[in-house]
Structure formats: C-alpha cells, structure tokens
C-alpha atoms as a PDB file:
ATOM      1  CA  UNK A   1     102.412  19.013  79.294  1.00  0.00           C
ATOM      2  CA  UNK A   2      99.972  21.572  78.473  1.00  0.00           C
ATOM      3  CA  UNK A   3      99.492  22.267  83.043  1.00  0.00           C
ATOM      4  CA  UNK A   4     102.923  22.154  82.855  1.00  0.00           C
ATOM      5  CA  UNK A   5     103.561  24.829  79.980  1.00  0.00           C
ATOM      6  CA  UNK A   6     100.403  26.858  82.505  1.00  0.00           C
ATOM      7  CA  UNK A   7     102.384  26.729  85.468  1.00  0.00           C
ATOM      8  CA  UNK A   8     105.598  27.879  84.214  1.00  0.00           C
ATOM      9  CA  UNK A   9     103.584  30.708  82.303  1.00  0.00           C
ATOM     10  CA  UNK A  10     102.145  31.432  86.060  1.00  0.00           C
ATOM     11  CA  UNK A  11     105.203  31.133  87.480  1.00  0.00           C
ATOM     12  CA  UNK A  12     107.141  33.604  84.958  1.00  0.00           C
ATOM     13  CA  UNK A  13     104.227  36.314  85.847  1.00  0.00           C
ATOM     14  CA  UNK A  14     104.537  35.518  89.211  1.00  0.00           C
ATOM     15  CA  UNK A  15     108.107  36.090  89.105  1.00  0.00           C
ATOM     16  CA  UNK A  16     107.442  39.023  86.967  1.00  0.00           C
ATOM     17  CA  UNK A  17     104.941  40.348  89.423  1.00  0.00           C
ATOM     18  CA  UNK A  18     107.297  40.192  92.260  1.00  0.00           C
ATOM     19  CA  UNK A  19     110.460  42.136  90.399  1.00  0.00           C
ATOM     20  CA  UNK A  20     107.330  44.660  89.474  1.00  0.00           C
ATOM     21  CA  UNK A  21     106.558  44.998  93.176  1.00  0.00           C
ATOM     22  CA  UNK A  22     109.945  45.161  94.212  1.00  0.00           C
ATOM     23  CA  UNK A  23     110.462  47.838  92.186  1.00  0.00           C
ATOM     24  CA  UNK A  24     107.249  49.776  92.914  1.00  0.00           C
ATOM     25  CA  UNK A  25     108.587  49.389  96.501  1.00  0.00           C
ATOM     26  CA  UNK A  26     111.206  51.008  95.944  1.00  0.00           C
ATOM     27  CA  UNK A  27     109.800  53.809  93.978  1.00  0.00           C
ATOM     28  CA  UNK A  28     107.888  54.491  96.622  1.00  0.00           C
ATOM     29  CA  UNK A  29     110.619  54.269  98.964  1.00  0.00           C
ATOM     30  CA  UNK A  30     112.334  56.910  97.035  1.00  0.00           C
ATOM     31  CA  UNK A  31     109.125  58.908  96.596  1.00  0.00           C
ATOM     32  CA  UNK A  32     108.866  58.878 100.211  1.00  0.00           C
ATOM     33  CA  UNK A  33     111.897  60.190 100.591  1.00  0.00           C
ATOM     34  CA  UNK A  34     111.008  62.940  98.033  1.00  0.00           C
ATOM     35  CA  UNK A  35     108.159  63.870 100.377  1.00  0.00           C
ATOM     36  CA  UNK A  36     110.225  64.022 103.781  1.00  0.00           C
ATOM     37  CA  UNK A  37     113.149  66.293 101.860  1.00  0.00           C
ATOM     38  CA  UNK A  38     110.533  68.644 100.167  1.00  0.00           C
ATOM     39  CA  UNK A  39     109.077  68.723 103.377  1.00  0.00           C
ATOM     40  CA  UNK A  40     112.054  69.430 105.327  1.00  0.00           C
ATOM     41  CA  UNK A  41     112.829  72.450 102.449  1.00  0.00           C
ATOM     42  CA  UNK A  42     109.088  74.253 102.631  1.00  0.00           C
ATOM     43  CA  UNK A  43     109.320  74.077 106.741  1.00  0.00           C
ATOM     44  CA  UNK A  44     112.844  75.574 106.506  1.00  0.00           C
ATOM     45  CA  UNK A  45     110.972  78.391 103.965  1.00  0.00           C
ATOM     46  CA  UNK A  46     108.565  79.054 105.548  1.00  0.00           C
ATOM     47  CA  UNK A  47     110.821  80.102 108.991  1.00  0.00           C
ATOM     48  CA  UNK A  48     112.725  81.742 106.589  1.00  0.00           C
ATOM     49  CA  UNK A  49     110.135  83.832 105.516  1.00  0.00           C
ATOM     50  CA  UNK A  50     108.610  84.168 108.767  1.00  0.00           C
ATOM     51  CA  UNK A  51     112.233  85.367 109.571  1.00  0.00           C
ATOM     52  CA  UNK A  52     112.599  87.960 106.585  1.00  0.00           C
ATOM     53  CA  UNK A  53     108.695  89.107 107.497  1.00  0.00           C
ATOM     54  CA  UNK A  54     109.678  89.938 110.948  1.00  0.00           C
ATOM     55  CA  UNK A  55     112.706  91.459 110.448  1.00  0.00           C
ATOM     56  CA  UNK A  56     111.127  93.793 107.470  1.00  0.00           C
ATOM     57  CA  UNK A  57     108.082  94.358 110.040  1.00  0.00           C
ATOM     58  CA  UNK A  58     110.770  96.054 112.125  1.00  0.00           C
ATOM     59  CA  UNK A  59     112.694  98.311 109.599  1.00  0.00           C
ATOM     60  CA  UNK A  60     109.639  99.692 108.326  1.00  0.00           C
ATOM     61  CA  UNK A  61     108.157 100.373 111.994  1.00  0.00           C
ATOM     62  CA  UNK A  62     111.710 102.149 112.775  1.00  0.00           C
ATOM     63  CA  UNK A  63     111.477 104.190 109.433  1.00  0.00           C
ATOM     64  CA  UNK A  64     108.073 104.964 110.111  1.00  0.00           C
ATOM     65  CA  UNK A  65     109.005 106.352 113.126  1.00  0.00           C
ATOM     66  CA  UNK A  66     112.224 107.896 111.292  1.00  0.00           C
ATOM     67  CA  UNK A  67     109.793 109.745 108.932  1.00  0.00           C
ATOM     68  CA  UNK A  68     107.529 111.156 111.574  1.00  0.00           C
ATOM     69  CA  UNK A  69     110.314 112.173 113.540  1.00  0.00           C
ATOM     70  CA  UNK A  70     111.683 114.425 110.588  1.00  0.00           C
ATOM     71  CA  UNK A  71     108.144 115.263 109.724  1.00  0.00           C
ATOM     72  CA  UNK A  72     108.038 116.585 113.109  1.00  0.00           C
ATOM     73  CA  UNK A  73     111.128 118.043 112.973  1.00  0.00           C
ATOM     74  CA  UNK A  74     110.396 119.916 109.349  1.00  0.00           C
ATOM     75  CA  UNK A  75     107.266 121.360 110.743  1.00  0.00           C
ATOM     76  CA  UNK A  76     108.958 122.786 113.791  1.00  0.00           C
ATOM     77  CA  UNK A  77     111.650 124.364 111.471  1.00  0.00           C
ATOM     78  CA  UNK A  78     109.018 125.642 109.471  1.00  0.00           C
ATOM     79  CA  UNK A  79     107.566 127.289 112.365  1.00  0.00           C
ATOM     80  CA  UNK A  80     111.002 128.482 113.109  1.00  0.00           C
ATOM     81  CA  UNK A  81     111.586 130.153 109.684  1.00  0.00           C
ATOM     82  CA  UNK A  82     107.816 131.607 109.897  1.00  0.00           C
ATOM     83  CA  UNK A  83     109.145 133.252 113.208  1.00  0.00           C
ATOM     84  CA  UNK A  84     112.320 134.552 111.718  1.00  0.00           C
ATOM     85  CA  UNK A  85     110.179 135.502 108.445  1.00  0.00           C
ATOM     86  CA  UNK A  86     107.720 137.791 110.787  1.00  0.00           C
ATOM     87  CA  UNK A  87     110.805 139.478 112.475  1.00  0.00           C
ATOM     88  CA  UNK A  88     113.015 139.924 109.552  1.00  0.00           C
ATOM     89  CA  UNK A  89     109.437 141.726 108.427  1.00  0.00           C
ATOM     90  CA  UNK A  90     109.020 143.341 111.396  1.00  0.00           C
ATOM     91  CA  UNK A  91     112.892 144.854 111.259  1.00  0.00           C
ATOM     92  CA  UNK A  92     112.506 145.683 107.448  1.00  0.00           C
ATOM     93  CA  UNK A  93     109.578 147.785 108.842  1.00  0.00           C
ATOM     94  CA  UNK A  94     111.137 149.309 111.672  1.00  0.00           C
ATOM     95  CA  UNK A  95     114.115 150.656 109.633  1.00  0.00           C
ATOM     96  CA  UNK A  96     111.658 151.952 107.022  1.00  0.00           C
ATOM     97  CA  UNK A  97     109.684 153.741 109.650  1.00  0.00           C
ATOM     98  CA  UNK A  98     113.018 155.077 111.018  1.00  0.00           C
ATOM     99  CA  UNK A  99     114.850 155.696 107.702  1.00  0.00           C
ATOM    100  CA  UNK A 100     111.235 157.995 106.793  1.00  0.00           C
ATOM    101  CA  UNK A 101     111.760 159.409 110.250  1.00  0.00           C
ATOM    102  CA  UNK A 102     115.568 160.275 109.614  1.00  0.00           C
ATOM    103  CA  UNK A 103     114.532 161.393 105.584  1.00  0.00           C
ATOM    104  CA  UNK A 104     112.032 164.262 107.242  1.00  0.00           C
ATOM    105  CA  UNK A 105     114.357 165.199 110.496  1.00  0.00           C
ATOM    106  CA  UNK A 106     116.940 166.082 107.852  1.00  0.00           C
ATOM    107  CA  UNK A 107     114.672 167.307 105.628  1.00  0.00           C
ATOM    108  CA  UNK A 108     113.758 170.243 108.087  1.00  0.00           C
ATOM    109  CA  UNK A 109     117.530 170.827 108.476  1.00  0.00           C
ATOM    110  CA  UNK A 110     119.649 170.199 105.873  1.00  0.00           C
ATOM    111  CA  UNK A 111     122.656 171.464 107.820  1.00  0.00           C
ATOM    112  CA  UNK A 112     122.490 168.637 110.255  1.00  0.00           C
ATOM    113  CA  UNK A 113     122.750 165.983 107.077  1.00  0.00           C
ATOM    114  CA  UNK A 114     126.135 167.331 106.194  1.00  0.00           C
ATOM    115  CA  UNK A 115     127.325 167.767 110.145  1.00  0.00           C
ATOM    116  CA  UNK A 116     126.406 163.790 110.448  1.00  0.00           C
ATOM    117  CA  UNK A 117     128.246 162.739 107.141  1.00  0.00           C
END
C-alpha cells in the first residue's frame, strides 16, 4: 500500500512535471518569437536610421554648399558696394573741386554769375 501510495505520489509529479515542461515549452516558444519580432523591428530601425542619416548627410552638404555660395556671393557684393563707395567718393570730390573752381571763376567776375542764372 505504502509503494503504491509512492508511485502515485511519483506519478502525480511526474504528471506535474510534464504540464510544467509543456508549458515552459511554450514560453519559450513564445519568447522565441519575442526575439525574432524585436529582431525584425531593430533591423527595420536601424535601415531606417541609416536612411534618415543619409538623407540628412545630403541636406546639410547641399546647404553647406548653399551657405558658401551666398557667402561668396555677399563678399563679391561687398566688393561691389566698396567700388561704388570709392566712386561715389571720387564724384563727391570731383564736383567739390569743380564747384571751388566755379565759386572763384565767378568770384573774379561777378557779371558772368548773373549772365549764367
């Protein structure tokens, strides 16, 4: 009686230790199947990001090259104006020389000054 009370005692863990197996089984399965989806996800992430990387890689090469083209393009106005500055200068100068010219030609005849108005 007592064997026989043993073996059904064995038996029940046995049994026990099968469903527990079973089950462990499967939570692997499904832990498996974790893995092989989180692993599809990170691959599909990281082409993603090597996707977004690239494509940011070339917008800020093209503005680079935006920004040195209208850095290039300031500097050569501001060459421009300097050239423009120096003649406007030059002018202003010119008419004072000539206005001082015209001042001491009339100067020496006043007649002429009221002929010309």
């Amino acid at each position: 009686f007592f064997l026989l009370k043993r073996c059904s005692y064995t038996t029940n863990q046995l049994s026990n230790l099968k469903e527990r197996n079973m089950d462990l089984r499967e939570d692997i399965k499904n832990a498996n199947a974790a893995i092989f989806e989180y692993t599809k996800r990170e691959k599909a992430l990281k082409e993603h990001i090597h996707k977004v990387k690239e494509v940011f890689s070339n917008e800020i090469a093209i503005l680079k090259k935006r920004a040195e083209s209208l850095l290039e393009e300031s500097r050569s106005l501001q060459r421009k104006n300097e050239k423009a500055q120096n003649k406007c200068e030059r002018l202003f100068s010119e008419n004072m020389i000539m206005k001082r010219e015209l001042e001491e030609y009339y100067a020496k005849d006043p007649k002429k000054r009221k002929a010309n108005r």
